[in-house]
C-alpha atoms as a PDB file:
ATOM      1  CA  UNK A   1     -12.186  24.320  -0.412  1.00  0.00           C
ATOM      2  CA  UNK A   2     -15.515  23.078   0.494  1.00  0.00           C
ATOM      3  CA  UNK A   3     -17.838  21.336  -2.894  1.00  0.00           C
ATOM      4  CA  UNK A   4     -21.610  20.466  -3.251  1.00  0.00           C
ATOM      5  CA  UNK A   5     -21.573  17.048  -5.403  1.00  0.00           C
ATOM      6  CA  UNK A   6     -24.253  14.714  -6.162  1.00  0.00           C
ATOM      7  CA  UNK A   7     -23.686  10.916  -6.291  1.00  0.00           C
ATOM      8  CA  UNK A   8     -24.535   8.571  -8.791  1.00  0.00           C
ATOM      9  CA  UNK A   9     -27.095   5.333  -8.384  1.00  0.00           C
ATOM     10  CA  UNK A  10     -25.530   2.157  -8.255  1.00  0.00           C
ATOM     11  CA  UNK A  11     -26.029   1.672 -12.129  1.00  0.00           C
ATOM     12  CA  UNK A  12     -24.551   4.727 -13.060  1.00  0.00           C
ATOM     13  CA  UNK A  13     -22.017   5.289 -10.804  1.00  0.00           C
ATOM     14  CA  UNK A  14     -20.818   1.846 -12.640  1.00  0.00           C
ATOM     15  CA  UNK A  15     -21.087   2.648 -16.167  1.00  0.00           C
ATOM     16  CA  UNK A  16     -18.893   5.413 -14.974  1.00  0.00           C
ATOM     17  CA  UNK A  17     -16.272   3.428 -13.354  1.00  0.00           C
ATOM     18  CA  UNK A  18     -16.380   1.085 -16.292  1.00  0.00           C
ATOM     19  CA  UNK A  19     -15.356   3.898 -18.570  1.00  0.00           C
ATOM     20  CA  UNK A  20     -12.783   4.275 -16.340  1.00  0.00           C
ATOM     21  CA  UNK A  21     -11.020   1.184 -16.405  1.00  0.00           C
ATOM     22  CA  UNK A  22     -11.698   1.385 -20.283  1.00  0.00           C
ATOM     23  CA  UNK A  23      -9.407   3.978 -20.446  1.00  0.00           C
ATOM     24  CA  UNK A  24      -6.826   3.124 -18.330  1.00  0.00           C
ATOM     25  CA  UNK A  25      -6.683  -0.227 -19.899  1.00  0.00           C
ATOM     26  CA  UNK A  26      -6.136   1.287 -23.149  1.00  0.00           C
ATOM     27  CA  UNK A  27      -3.020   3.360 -21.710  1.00  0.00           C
ATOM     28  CA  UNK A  28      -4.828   6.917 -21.625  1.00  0.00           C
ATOM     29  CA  UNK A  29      -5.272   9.378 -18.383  1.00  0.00           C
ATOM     30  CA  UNK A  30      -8.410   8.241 -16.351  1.00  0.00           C
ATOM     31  CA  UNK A  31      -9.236   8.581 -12.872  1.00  0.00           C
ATOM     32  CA  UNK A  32      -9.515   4.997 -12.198  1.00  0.00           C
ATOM     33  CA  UNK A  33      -5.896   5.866 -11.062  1.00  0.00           C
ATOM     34  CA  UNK A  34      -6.661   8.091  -8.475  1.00  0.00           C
ATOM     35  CA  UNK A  35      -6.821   5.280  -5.422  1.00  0.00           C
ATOM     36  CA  UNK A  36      -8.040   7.764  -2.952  1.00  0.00           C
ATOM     37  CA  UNK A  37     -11.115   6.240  -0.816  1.00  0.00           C
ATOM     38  CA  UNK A  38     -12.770   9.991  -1.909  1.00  0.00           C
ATOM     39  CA  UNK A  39     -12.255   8.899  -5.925  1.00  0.00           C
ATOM     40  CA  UNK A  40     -15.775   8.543  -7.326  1.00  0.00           C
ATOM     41  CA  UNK A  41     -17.833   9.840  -9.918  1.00  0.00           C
ATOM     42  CA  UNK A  42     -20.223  12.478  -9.145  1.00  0.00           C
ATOM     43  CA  UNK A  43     -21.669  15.813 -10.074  1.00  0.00           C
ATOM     44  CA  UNK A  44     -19.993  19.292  -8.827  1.00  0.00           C
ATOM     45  CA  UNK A  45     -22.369  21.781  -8.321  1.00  0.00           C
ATOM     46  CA  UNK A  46     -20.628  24.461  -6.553  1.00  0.00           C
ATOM     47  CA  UNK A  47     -17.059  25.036  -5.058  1.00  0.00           C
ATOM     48  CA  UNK A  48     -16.665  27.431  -2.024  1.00  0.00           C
ATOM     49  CA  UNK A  49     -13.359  28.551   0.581  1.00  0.00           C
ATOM     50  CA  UNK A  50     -16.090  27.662   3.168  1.00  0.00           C
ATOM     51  CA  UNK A  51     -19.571  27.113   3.661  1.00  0.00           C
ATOM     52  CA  UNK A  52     -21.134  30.202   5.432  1.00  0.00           C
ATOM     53  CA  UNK A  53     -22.980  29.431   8.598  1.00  0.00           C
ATOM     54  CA  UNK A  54     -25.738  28.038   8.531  1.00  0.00           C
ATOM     55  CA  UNK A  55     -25.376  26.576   4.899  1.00  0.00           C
ATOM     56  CA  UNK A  56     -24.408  22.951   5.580  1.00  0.00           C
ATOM     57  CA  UNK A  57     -28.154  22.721   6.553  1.00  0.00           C
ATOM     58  CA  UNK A  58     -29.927  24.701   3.965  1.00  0.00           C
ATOM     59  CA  UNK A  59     -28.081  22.366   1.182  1.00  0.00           C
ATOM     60  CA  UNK A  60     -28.760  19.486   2.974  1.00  0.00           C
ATOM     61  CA  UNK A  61     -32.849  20.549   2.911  1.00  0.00           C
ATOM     62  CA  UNK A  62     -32.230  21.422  -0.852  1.00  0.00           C
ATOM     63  CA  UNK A  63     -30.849  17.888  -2.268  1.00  0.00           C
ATOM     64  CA  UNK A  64     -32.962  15.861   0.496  1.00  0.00           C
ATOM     65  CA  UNK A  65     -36.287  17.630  -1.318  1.00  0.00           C
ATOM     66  CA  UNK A  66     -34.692  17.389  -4.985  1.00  0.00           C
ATOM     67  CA  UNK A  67     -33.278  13.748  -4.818  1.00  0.00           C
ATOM     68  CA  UNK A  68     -33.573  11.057  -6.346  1.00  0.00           C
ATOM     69  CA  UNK A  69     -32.354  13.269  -9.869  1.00  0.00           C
ATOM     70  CA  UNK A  70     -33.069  11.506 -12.934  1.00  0.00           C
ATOM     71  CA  UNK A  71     -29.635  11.904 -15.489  1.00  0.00           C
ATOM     72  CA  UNK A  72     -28.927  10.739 -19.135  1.00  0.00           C
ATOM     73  CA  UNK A  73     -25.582  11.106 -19.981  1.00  0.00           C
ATOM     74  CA  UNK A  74     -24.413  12.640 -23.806  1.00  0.00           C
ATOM     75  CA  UNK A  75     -21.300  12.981 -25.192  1.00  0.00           C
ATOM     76  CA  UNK A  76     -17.928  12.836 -24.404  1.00  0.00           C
ATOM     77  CA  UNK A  77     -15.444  16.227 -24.346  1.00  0.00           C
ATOM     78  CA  UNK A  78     -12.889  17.919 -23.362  1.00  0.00           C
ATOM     79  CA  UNK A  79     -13.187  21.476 -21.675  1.00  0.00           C
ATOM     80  CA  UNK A  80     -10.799  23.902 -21.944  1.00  0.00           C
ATOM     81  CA  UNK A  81      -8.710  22.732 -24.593  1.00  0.00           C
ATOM     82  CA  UNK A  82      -6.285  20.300 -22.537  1.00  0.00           C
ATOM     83  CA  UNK A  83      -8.040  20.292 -19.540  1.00  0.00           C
ATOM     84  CA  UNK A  84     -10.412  17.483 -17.791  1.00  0.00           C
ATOM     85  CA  UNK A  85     -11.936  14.494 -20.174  1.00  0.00           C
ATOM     86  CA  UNK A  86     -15.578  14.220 -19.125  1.00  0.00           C
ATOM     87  CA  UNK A  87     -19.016  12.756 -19.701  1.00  0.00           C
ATOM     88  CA  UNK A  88     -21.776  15.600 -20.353  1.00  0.00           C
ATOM     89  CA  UNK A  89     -25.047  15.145 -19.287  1.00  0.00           C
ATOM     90  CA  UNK A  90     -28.104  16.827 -20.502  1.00  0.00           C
ATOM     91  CA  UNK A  91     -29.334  18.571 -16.925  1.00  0.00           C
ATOM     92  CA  UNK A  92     -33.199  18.803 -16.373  1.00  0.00           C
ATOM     93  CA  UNK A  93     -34.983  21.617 -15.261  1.00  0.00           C
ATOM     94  CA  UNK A  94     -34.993  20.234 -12.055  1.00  0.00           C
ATOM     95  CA  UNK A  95     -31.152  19.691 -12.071  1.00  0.00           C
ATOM     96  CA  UNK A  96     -30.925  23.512 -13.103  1.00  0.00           C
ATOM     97  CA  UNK A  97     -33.100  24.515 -10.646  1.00  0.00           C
ATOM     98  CA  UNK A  98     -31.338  22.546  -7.778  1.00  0.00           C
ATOM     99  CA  UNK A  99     -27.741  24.445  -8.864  1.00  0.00           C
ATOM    100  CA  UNK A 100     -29.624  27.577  -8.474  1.00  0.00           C
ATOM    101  CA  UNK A 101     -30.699  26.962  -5.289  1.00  0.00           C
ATOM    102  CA  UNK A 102     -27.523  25.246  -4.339  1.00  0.00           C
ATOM    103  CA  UNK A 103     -26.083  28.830  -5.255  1.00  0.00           C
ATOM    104  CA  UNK A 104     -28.756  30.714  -3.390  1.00  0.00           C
ATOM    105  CA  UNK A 105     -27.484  29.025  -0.297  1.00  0.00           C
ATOM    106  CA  UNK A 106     -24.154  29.842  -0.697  1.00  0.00           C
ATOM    107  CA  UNK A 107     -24.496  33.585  -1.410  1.00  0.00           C
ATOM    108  CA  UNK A 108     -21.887  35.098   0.652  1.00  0.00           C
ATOM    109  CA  UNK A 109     -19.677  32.612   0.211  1.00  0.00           C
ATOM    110  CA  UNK A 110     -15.885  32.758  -0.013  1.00  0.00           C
ATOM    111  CA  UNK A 111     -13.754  31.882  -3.219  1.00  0.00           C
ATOM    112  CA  UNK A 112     -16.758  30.676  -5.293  1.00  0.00           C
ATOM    113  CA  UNK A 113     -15.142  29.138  -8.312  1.00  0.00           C
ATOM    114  CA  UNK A 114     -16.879  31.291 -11.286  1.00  0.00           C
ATOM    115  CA  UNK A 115     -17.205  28.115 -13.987  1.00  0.00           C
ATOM    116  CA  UNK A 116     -19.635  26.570 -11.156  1.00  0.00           C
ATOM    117  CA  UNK A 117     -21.806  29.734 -11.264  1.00  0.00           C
ATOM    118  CA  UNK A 118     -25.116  29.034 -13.110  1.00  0.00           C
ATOM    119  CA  UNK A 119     -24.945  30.256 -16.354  1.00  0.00           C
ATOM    120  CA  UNK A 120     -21.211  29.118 -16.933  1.00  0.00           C
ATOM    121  CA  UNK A 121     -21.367  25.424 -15.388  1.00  0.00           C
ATOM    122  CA  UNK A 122     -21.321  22.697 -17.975  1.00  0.00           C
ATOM    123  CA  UNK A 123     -22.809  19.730 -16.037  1.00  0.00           C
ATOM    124  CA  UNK A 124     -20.659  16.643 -16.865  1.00  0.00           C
ATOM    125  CA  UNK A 125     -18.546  13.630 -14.817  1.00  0.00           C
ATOM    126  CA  UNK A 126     -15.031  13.282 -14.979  1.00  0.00           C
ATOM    127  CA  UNK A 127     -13.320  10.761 -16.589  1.00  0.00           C
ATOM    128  CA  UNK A 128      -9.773  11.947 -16.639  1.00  0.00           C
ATOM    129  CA  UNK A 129      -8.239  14.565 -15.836  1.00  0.00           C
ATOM    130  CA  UNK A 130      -5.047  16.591 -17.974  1.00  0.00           C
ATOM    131  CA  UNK A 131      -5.930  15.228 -20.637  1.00  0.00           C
ATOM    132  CA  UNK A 132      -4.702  15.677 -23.892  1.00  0.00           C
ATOM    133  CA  UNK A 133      -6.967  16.991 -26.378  1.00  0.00           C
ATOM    134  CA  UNK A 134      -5.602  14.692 -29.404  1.00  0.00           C
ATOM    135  CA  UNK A 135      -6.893  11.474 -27.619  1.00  0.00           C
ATOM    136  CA  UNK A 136      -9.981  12.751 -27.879  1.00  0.00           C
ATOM    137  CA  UNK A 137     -11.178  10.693 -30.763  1.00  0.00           C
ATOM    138  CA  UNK A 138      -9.537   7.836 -28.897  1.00  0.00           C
ATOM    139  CA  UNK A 139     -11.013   8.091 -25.768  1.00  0.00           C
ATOM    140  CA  UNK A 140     -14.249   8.407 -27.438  1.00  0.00           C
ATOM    141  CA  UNK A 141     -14.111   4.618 -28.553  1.00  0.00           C
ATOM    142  CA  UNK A 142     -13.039   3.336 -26.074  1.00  0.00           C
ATOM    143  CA  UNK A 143     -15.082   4.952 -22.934  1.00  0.00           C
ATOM    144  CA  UNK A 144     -17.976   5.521 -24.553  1.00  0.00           C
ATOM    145  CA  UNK A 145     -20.108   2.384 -25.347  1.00  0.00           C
ATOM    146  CA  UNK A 146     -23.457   3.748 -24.683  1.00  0.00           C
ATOM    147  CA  UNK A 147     -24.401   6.762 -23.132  1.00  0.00           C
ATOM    148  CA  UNK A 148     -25.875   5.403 -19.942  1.00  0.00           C
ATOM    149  CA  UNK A 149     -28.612   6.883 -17.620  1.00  0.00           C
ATOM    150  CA  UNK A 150     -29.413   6.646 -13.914  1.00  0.00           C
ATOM    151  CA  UNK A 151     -29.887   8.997 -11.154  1.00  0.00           C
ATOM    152  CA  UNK A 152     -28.335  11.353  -8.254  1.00  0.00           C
ATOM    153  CA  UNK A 153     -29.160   9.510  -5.132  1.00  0.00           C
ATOM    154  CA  UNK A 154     -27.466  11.382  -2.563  1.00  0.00           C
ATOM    155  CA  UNK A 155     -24.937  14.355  -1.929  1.00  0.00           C
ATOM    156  CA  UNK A 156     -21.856  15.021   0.364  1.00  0.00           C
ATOM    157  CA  UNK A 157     -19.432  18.003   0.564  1.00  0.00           C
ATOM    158  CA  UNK A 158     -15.554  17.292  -0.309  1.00  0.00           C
ATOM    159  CA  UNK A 159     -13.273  19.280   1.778  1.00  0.00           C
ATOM    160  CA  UNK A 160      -9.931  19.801  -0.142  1.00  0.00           C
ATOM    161  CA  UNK A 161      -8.010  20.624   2.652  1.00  0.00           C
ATOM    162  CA  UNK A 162      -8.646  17.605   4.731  1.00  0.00           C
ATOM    163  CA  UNK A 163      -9.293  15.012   1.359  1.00  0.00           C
ATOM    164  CA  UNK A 164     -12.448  14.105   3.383  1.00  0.00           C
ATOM    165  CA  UNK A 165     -16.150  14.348   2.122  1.00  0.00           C
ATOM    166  CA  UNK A 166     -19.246  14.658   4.720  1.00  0.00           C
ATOM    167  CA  UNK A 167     -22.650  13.472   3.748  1.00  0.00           C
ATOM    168  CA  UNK A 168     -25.181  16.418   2.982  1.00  0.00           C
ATOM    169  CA  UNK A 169     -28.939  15.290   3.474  1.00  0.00           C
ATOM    170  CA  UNK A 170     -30.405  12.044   2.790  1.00  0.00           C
ATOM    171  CA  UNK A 171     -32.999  10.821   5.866  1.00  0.00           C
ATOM    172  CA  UNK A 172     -35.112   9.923   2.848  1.00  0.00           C
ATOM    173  CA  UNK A 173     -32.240   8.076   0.874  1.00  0.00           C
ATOM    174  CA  UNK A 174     -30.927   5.266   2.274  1.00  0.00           C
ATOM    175  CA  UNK A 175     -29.387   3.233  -0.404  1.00  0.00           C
ATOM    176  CA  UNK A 176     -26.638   5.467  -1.826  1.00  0.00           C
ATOM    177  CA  UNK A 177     -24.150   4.845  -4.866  1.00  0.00           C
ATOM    178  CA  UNK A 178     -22.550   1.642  -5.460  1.00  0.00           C
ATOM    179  CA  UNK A 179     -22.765  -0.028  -2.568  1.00  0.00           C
ATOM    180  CA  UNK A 180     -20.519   2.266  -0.533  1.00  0.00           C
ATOM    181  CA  UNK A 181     -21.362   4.703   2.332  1.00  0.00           C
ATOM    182  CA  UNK A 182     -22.607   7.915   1.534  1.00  0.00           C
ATOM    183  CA  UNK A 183     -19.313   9.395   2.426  1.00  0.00           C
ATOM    184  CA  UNK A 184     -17.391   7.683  -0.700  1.00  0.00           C
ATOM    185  CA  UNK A 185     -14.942   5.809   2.020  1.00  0.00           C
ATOM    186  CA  UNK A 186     -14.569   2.170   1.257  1.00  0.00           C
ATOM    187  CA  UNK A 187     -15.830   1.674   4.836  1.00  0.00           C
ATOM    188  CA  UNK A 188     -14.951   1.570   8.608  1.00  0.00           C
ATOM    189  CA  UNK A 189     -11.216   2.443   8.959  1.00  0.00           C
ATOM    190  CA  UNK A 190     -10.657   4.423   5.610  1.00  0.00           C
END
């Protein structure tokens, strides 16, 4: 499995993480449990077997002309019942456009997971995952001081099979999320 994700700006990627702990502090799922030098909040635009040739570059063009994103994040949900806890965010037109395009690129594609597609995706970042849909009210409290705004600053590609994520674009965007390199490691040797 190959992803598109966009990365949060320093601020946001922190307000994030802060919900995080919040959670896990309070003894409810969160994915500040999930140690993995990949673990970080961002944006999943589209999920693919593999990218088809040629694509890698096209996306990379896409998010290098689109970023920096604007975002202002809303309320707090769970999908599917039982499923994921996560933080929507009211997408832009210029958000909706770039997950068109993101889409365009991949036409062709194998295994394109259908609640990406436009039309179906519900834009949000993950908090926890599994969760249980009676915390709800719960989790609301406690994660969800304010509802915190930033930017995508940069993008990468997660590659399931390998837990690894490669950088996609960014000449123009030097300074991405929170400090860390743009590939979400925690830096040389992780």
């Amino acid at each position: 499995m190959r992803t598109v994700e966009l990365l949060c700006s320093p601020p946001l990627e922190n307000a994030v993480r802060d919900a995080w702990h919040r959670l896990a502090e309070a003894g409810l799922p969160s994915l500040a449990r999930n140690t993995h030098p990949t673990n970080r909040p961002h944006l999943t635009l589209a999920s693919v077997e593999e990218f088809p040739p040629g694509a890698q570059q096209r996306l990379a063009d896409l998010v290098d002309a689109a970023l920096p994103l604007p975002v202002r994040l809303d309320r707090i949900a769970v999908l599917d019942g039982s499923a994921p806890l996560v933080w929507l965010l009211q997408p832009s037109p210029a958000l909706t456009t770039l997950h068109a395009a993101v889409w365009d690129a991949l036409a062709g594609a194998e295994g394109r997971l259908p609640w990406h597609e436009p039309g179906r995706w519900v834009p949000h970042l993950s908090l926890a995952l599994r969760f249980r849909d009676a915390d709800r009210r719960r989790a609301r409290a406690v994660a969800a001081v304010d509802r915190p705004a930033g930017a995508f600053v940069a993008a990468r590609s997660y590659d399931g099979a390998g837990r690894t994520v490669t950088p996609l674009g960014g000449a123009r965007h030097p300074a991405r999320g929170g400090g860390r390199p743009p590939d979400g490691s925690t830096g040389p040797g992780t």
